[in-house]
C-alpha atoms as a PDB file:
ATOM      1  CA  UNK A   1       0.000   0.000   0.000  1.00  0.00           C
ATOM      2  CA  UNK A   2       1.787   2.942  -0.835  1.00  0.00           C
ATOM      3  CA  UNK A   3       1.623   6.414   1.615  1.00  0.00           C
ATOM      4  CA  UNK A   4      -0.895   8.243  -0.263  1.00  0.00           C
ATOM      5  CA  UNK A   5      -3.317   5.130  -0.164  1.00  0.00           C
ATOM      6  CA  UNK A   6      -2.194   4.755   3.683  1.00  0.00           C
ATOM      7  CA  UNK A   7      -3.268   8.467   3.850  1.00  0.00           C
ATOM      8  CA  UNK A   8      -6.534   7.813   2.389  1.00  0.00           C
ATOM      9  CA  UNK A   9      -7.110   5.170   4.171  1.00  0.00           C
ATOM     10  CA  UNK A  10      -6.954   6.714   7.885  1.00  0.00           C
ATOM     11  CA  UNK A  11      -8.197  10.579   6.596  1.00  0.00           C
ATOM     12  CA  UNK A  12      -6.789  12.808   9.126  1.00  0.00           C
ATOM     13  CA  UNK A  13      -8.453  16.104   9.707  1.00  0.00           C
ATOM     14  CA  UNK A  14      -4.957  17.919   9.723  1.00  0.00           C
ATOM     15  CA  UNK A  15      -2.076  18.074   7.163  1.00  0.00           C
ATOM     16  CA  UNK A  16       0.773  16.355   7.646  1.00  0.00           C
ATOM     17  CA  UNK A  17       3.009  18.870   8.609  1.00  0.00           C
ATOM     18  CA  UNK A  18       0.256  20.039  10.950  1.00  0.00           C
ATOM     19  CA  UNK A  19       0.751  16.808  12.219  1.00  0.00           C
ATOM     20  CA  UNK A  20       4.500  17.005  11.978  1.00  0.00           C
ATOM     21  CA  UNK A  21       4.413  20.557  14.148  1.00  0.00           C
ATOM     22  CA  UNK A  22       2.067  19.571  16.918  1.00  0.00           C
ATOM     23  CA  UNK A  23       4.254  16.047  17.555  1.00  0.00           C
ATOM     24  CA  UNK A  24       6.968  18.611  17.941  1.00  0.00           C
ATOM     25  CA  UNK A  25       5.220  21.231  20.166  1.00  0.00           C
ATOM     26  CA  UNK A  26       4.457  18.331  22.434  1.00  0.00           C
ATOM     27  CA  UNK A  27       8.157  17.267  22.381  1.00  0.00           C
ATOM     28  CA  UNK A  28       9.430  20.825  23.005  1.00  0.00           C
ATOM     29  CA  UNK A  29       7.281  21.325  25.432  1.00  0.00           C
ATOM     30  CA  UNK A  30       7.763  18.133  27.612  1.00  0.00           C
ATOM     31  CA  UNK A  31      11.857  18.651  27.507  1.00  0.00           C
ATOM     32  CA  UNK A  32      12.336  16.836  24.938  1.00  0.00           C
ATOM     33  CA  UNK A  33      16.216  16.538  24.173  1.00  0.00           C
ATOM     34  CA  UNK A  34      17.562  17.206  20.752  1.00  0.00           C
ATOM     35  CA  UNK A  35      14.728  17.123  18.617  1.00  0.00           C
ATOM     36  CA  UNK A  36      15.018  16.525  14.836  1.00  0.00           C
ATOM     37  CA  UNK A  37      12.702  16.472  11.863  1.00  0.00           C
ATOM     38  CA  UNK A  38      13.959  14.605   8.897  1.00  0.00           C
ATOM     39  CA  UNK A  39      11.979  14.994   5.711  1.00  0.00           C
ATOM     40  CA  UNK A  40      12.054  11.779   4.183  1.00  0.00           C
ATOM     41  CA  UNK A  41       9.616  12.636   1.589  1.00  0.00           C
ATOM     42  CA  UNK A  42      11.695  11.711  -1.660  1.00  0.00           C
ATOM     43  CA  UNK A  43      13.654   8.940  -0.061  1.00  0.00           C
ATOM     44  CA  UNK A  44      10.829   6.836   1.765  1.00  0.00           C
ATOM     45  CA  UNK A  45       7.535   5.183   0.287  1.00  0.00           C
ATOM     46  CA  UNK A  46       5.993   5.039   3.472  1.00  0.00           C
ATOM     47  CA  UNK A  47       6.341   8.267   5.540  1.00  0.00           C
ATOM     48  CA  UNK A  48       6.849  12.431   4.969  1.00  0.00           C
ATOM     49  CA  UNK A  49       8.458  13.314   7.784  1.00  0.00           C
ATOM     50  CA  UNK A  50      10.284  11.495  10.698  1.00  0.00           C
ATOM     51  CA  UNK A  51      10.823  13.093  14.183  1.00  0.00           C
ATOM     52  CA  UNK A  52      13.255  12.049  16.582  1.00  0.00           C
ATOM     53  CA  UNK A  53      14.605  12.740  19.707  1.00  0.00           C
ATOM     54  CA  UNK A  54      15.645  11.552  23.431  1.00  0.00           C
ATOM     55  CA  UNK A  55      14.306  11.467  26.624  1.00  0.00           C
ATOM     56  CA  UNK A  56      16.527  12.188  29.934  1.00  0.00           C
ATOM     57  CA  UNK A  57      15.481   8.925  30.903  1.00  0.00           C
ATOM     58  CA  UNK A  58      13.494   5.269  30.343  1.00  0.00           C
ATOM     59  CA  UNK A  59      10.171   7.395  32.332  1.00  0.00           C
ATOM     60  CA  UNK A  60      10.500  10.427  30.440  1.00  0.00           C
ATOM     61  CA  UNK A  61      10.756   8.988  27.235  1.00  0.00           C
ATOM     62  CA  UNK A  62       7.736   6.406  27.986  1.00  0.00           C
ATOM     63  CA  UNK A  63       6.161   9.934  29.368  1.00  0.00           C
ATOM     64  CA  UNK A  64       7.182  11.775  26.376  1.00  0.00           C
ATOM     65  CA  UNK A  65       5.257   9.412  24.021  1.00  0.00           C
ATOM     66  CA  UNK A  66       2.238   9.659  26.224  1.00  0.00           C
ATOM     67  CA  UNK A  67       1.946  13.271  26.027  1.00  0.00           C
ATOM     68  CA  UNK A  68       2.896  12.741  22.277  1.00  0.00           C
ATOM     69  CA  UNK A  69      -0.045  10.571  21.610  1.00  0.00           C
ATOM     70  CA  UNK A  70      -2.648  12.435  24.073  1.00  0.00           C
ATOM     71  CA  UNK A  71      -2.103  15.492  22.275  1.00  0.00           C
ATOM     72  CA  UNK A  72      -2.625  14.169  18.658  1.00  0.00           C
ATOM     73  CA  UNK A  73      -5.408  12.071  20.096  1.00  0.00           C
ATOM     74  CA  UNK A  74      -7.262  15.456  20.878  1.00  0.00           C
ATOM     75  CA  UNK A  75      -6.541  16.388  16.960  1.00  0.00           C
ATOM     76  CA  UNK A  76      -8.498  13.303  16.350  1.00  0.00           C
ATOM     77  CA  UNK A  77      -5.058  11.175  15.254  1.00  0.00           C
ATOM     78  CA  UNK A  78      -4.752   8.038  16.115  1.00  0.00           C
ATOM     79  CA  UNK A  79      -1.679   5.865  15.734  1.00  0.00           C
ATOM     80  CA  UNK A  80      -1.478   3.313  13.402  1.00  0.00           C
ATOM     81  CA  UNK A  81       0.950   1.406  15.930  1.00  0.00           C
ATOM     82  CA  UNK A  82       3.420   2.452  19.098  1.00  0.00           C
ATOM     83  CA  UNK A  83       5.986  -0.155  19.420  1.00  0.00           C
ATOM     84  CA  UNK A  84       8.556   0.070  22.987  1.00  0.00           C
ATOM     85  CA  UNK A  85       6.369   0.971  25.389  1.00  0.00           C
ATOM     86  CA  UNK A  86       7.081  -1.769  27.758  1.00  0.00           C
ATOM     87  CA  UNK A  87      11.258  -1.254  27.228  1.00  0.00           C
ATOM     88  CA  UNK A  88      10.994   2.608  27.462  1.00  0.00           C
ATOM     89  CA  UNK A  89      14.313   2.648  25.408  1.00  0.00           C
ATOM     90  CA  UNK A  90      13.245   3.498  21.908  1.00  0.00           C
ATOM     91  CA  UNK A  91       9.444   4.178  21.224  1.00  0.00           C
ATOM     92  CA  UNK A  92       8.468   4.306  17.706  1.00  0.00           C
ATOM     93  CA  UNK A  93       5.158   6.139  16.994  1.00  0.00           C
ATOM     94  CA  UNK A  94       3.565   5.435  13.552  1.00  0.00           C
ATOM     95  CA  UNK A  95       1.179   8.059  12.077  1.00  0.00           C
ATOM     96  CA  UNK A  96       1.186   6.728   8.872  1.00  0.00           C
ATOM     97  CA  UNK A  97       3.099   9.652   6.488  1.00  0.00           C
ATOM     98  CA  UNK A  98       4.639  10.935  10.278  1.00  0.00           C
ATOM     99  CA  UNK A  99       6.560   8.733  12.754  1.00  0.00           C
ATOM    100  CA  UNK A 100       8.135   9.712  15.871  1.00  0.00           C
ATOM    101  CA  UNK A 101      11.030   8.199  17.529  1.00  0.00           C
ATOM    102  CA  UNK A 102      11.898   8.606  21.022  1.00  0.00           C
ATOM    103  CA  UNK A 103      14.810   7.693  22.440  1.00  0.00           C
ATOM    104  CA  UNK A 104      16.921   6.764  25.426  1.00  0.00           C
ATOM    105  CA  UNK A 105      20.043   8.056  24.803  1.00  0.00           C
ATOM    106  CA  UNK A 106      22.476   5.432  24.602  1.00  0.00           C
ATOM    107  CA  UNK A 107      20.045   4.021  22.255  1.00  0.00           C
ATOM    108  CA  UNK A 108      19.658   6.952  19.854  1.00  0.00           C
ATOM    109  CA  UNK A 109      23.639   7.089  19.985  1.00  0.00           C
ATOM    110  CA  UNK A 110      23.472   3.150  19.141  1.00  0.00           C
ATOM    111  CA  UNK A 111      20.990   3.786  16.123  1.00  0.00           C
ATOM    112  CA  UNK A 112      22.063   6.896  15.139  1.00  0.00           C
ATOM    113  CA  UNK A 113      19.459   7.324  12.818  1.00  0.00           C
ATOM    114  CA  UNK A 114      20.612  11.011  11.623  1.00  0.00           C
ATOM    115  CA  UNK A 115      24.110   9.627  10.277  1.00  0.00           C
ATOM    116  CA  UNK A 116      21.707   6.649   8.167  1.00  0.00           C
ATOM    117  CA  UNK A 117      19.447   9.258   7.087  1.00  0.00           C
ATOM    118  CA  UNK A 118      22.478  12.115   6.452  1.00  0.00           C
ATOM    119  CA  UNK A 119      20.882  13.094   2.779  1.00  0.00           C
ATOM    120  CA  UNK A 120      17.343  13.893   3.818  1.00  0.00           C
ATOM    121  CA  UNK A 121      16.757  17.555   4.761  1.00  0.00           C
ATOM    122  CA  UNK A 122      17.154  17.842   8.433  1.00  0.00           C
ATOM    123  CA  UNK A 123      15.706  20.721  10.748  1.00  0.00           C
ATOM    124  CA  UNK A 124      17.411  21.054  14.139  1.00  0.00           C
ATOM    125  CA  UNK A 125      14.616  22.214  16.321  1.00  0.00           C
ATOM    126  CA  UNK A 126      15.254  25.203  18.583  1.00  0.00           C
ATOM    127  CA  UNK A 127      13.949  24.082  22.341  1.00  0.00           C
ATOM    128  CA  UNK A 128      14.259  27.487  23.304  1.00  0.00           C
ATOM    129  CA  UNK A 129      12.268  29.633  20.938  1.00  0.00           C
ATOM    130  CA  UNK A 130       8.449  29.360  21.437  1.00  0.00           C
ATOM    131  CA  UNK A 131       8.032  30.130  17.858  1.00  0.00           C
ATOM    132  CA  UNK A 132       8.819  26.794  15.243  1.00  0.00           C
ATOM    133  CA  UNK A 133       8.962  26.360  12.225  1.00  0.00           C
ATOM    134  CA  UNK A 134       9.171  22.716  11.882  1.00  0.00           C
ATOM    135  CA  UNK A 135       7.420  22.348   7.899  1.00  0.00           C
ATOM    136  CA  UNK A 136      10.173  24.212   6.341  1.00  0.00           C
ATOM    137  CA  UNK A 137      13.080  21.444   6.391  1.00  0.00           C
ATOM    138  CA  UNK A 138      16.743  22.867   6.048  1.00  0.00           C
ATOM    139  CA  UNK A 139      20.163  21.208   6.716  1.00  0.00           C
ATOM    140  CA  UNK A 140      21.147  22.976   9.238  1.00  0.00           C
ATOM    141  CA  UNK A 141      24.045  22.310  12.209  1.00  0.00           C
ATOM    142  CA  UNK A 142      23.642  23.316  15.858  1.00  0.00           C
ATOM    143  CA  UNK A 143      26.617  23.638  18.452  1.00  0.00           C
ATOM    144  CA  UNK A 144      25.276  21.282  20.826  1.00  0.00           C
ATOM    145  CA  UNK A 145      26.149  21.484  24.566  1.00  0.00           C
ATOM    146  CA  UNK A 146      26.410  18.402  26.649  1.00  0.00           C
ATOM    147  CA  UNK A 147      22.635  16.980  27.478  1.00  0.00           C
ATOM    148  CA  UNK A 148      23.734  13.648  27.458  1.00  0.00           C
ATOM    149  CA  UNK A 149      22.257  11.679  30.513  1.00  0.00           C
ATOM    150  CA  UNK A 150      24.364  10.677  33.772  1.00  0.00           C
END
């Protein structure tokens, strides 16, 4: 089935990168660390956009895909699928042309899904500005400091 048939399928009464921004408000929001939206658009049949980023630890990244799914439940989304909820080390989040990835750090370090994906268009997402600006993808570089968990 490709995306736009999976899109169809499970009408959503917001746009994708509607979709996209709210996942990331939440994220932001909650203390998310290091969030990340890859546009996968012209490199993936089965997604638009792929968020990712880490939680402090395994609680707040179990807690961060709660408040992920709560809020996109009140948009009327529902997931296709969560898998790694009982872990709490990676929790992957399918909304069909939007998945989320949350990470415990070590984990996302393991994966490092931003080096395997290093040609899509990636937008660094500023935790500290209210403001974002998440459906305009650039490839951008941020000085990071140290949030890496004890």
């Amino acid at each position: 089935m490709s995306k736009e048939e999976r899109a169809a399928a499970t009408s959503s009464p917001i746009t994708t990168a509607a979709l996209a921004d709210l996942a990331i408000k939440t994220i932001v929001d909650h203390k998310g660390i290091e969030p990340v939206l890859l546009e996968v658009t012209k490199f993936c049949s089965f997604a638009d956009f792929f968020i990712l980023c880490s939680g402090g630890s395994q609680r707040h990244v179990l807690a961060l895909a709660q408040h992920v799914e709560e809020a996109l439940a009140q948009a009327g989304i529902k997931p296709l699928g969560v898998e790694g909820r009982e872990e709490g080390q990676w929790v992957l989040m399918d909304y069909n042309t939007v998945v989320v990835h949350i990470f415990l750090q070590p984990r996302r370090e393991f994966y490092n899904l931003e080096d395997l994906w290093s040609e899509v268009p990636k937008t660094q997402i500023d935790i500290d500005s209210s403001a974002q600006t998440t459906s305009t993808s650039s490839s951008e570089s941020r000085p990071d400091a140290d949030t890496s968990p004890e």
